[in-house]
Protein backbone atom coordinates (compact mmCIF):
# COMPACT_ATOMS: atom_id res chain seq x y z
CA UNK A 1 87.88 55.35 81.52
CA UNK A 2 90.35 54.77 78.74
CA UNK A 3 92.85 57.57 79.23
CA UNK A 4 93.05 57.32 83.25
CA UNK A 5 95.92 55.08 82.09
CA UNK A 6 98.08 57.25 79.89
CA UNK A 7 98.56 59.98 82.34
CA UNK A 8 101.85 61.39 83.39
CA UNK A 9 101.64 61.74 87.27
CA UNK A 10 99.41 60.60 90.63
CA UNK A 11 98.95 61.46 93.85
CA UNK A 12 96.41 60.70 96.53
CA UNK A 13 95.64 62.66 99.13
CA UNK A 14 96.71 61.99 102.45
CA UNK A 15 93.41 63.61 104.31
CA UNK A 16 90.80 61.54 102.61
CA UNK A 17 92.82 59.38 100.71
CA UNK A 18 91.39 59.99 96.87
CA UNK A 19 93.31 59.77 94.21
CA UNK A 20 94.29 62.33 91.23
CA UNK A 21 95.40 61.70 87.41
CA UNK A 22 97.13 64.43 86.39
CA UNK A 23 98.40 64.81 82.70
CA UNK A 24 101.07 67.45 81.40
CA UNK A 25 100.74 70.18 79.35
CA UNK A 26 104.25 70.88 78.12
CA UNK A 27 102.97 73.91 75.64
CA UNK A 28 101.26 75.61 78.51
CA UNK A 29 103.62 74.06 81.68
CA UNK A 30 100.23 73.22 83.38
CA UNK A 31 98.61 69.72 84.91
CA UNK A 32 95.19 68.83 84.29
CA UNK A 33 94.01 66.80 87.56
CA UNK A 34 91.27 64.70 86.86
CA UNK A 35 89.51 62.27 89.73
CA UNK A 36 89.30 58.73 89.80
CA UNK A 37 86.21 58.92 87.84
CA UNK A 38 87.52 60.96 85.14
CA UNK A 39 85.78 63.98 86.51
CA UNK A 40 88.55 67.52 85.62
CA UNK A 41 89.35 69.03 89.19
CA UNK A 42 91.87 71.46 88.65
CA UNK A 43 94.70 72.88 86.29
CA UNK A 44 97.70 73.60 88.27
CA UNK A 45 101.04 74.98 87.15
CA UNK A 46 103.24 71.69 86.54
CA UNK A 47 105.23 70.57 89.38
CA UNK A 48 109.18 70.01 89.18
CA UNK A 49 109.43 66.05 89.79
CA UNK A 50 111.02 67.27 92.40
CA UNK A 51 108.40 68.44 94.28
């Protein structure tokens, strides 16, 4: 999928090791998370880079 490379942030999880796209909302302060196979898993509230 085209737009898995344009996103803003990833992590991977450290349980079962897969991996999540997630791409900023800056209007709304939220993160889309989207799986390796472009499938939406959850909106979050943006982390801090920080965090």
């Amino acid at each position: 999928m085209g737009f898995l490379n344009d996103y803003d942030r990833f992590e991977r999880n450290e349980s079962d090791g897969q991996g999540f796209y997630g791409y900023d909302d800056e209007k709304t302060g939220t993160t889309e998370w989207y799986t390796e196979d472009g499938v939406l898993d959850s909106v979050t509230k943006t982390p801090s880079d920080d965090e």
